[in-house]
N, C-alpha and C. Protein backbone atom coordinates (compact mmCIF):
# COMPACT_ATOMS: atom_id res chain seq x y z
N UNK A 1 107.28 105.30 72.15
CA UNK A 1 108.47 105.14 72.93
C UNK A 1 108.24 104.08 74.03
N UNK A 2 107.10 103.67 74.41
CA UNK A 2 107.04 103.08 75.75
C UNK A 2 106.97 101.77 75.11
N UNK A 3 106.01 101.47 74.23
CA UNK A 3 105.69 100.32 73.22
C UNK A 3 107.40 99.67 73.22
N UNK A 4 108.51 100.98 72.82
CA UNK A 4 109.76 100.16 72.28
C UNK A 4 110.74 100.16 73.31
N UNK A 5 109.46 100.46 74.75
CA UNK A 5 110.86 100.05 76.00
C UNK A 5 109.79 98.60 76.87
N UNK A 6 109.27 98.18 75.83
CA UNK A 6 108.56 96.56 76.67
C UNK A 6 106.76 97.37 77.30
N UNK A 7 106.23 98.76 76.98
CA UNK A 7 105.20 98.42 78.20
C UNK A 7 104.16 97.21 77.72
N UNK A 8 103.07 97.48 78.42
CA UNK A 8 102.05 96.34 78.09
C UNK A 8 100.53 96.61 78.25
N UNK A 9 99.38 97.15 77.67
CA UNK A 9 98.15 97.43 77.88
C UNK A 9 97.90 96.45 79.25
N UNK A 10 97.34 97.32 80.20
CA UNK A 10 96.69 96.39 81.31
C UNK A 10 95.08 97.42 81.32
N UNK A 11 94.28 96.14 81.49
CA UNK A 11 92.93 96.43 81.56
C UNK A 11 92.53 95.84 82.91
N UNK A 12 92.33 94.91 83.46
CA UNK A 12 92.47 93.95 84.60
C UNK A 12 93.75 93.56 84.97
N UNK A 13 93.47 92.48 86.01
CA UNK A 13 94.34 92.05 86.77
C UNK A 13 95.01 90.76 85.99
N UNK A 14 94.26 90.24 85.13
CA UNK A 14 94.16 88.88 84.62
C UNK A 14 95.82 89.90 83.51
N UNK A 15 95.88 90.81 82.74
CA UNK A 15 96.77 91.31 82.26
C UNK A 15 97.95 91.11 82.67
N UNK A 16 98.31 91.85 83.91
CA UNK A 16 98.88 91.61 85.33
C UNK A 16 99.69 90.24 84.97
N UNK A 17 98.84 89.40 85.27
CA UNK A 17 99.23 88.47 85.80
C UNK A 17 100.18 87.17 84.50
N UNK A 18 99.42 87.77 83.23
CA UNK A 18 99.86 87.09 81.73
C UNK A 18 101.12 87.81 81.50
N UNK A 19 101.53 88.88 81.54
CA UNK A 19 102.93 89.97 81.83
C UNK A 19 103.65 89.30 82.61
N UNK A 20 103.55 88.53 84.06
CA UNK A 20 103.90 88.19 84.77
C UNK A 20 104.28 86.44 85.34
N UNK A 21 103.47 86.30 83.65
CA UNK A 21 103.55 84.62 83.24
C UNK A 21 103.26 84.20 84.58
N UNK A 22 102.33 84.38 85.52
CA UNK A 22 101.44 83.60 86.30
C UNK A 22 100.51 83.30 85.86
N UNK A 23 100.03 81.79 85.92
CA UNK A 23 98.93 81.28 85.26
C UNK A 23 97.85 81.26 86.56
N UNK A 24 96.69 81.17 85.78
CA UNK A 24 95.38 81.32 86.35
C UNK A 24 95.05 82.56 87.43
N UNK A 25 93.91 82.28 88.26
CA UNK A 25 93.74 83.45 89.20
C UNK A 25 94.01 82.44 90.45
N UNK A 26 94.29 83.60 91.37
CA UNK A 26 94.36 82.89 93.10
C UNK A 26 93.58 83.29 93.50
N UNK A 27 92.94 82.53 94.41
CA UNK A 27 91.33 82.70 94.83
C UNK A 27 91.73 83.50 95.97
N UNK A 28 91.64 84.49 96.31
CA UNK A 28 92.19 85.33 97.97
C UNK A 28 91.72 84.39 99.23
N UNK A 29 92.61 84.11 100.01
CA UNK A 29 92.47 83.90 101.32
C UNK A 29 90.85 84.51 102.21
N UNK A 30 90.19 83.45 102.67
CA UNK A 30 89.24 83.97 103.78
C UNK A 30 90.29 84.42 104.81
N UNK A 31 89.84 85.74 105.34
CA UNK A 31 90.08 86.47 106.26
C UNK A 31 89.59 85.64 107.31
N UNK A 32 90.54 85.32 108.90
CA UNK A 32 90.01 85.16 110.05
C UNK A 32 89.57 85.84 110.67
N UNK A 33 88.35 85.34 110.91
CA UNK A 33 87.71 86.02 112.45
C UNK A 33 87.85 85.59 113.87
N UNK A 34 87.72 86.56 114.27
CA UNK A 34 87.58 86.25 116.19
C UNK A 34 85.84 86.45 116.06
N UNK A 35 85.72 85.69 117.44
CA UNK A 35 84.59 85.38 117.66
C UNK A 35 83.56 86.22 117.74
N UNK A 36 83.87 87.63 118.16
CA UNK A 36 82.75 88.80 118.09
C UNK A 36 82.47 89.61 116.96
N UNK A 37 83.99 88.76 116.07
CA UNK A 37 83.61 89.30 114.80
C UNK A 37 82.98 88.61 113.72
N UNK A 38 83.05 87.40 114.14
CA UNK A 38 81.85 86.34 113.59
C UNK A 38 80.38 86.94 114.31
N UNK A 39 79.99 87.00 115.05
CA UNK A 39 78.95 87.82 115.63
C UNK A 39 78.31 88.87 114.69
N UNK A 40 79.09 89.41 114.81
CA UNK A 40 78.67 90.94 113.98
C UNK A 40 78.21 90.73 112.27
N UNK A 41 79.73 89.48 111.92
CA UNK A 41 79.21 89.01 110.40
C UNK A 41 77.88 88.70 110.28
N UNK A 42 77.56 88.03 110.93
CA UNK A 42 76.24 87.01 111.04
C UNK A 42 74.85 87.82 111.18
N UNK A 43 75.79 88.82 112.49
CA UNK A 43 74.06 89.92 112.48
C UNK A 43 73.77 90.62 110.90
N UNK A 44 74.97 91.03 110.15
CA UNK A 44 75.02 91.72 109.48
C UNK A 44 74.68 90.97 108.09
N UNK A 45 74.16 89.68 108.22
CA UNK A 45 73.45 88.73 107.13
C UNK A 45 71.84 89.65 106.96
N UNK A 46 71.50 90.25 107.66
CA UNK A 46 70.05 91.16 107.76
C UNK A 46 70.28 92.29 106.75
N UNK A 47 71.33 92.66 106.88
CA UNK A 47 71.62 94.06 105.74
C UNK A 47 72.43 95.05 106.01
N UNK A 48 72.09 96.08 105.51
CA UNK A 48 72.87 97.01 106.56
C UNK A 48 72.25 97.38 107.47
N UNK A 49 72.94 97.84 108.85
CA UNK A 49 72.88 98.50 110.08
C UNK A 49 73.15 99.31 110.64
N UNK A 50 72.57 100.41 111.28
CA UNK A 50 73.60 101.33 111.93
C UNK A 50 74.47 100.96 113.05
N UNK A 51 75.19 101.27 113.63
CA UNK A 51 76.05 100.70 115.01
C UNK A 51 75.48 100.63 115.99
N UNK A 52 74.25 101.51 116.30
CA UNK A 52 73.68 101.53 117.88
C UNK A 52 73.36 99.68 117.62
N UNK A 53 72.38 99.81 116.57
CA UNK A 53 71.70 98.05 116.31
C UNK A 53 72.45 96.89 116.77
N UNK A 54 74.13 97.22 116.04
CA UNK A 54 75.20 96.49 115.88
C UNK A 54 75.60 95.80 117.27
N UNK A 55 75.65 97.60 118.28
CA UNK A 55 76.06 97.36 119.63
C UNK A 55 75.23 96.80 120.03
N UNK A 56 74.10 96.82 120.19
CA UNK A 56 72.73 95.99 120.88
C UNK A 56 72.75 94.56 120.63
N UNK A 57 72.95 94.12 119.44
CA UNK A 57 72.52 92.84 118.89
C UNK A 57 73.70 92.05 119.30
N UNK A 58 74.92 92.80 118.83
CA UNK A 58 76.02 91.97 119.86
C UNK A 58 76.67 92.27 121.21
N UNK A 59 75.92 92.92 121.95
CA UNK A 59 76.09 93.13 123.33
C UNK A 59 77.57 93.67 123.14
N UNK A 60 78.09 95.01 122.32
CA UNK A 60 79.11 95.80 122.32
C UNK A 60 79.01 97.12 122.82
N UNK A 61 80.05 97.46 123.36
CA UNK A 61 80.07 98.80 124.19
C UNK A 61 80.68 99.76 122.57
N UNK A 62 80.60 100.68 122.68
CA UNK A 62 80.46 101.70 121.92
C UNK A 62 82.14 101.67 121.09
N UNK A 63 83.03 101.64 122.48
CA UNK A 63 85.05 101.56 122.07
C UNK A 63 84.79 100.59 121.27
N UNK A 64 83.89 99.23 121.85
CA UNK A 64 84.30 97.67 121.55
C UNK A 64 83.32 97.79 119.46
N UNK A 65 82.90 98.47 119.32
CA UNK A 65 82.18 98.14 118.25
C UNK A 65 82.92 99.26 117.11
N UNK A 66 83.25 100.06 117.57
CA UNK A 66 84.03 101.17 116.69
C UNK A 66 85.45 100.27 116.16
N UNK A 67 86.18 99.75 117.17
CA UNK A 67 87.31 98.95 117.24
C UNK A 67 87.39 98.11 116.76
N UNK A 68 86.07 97.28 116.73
CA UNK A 68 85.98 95.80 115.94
C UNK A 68 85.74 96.20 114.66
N UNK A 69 84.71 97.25 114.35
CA UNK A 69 84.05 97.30 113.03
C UNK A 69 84.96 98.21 112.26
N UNK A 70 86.52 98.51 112.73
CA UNK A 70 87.30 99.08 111.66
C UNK A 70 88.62 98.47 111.16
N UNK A 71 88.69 97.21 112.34
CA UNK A 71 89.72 96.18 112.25
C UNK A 71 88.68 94.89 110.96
N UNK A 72 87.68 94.89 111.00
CA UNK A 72 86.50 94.07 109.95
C UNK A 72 86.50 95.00 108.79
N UNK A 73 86.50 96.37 108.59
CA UNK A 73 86.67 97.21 107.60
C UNK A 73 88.21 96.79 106.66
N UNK A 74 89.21 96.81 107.47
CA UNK A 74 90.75 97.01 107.18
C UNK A 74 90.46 95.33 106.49
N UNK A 75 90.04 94.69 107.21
CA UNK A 75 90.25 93.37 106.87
C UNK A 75 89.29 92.89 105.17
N UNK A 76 88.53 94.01 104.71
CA UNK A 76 87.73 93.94 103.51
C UNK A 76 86.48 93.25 103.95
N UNK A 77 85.87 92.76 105.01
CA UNK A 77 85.15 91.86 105.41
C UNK A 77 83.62 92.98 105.58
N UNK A 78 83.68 94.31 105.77
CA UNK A 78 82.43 95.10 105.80
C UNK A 78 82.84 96.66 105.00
N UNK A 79 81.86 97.22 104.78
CA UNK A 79 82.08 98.16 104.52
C UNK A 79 81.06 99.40 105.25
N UNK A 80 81.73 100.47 105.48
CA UNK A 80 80.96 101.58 105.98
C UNK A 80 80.32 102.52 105.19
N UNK A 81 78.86 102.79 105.38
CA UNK A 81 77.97 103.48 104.64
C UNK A 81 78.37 104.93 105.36
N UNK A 82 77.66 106.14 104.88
CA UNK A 82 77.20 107.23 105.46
C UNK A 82 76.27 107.03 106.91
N UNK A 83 77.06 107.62 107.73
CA UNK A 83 75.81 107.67 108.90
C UNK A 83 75.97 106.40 109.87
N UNK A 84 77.36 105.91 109.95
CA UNK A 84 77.22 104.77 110.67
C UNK A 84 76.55 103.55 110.71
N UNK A 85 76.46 103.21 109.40
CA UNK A 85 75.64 102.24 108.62
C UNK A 85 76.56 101.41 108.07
N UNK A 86 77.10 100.05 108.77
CA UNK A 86 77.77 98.72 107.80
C UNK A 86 76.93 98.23 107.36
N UNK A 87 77.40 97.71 106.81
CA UNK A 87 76.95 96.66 105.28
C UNK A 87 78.19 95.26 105.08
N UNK A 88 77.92 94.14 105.02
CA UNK A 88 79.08 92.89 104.85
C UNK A 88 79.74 92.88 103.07
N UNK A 89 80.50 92.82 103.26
CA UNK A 89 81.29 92.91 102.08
C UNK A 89 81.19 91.40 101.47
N UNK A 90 80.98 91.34 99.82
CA UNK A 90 80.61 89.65 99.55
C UNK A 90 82.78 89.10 99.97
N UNK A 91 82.99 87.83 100.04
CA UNK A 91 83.88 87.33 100.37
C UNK A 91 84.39 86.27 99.20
């Protein structure tokens, strides 16, 4: 029944997008940073970290690093481990 109302196997996005007669892929937009959040990217070239490290290395107060590092979360740019442990998300 669905077959004879148009559906369409989707496996990926690339499916998506042939359904949708858009050709090729769009490369996603780099996310902007502000400057302390370039900071944090950069520390976070080492690996993952817990936040005390985070706050230390970029001279963040505890509000200022919770705040930044969930507006950098939202933004796909890090991700949060167990235990207060980021990690940089590839881009």
């Amino acid at each position: 029944m669905l077959i004879k109302e148009g559906a369409h196997l989707v496996e990926d996005t690339q499916d998506i997008l042939n359904v949708l007669h858009i050709k090729g892929k769009k490369a996603p937009e780099k996310p902007s940073m502000s400057e302390k959040e370039k900071r944090v990217w950069e520390t976070l070239k080492e690996g993952a970290l817990p936040i005390e490290v985070l706050m230390e290395k970029c001279h963040l107060t505890l509000q200022e690093a919770y705040s930044l590092l969930l507006q950098m979360e939202l933004k796909g740019l890090i991700a949060k481990r167990g235990g207060n442990i980021f990690t940089r998300r590839a881009l």
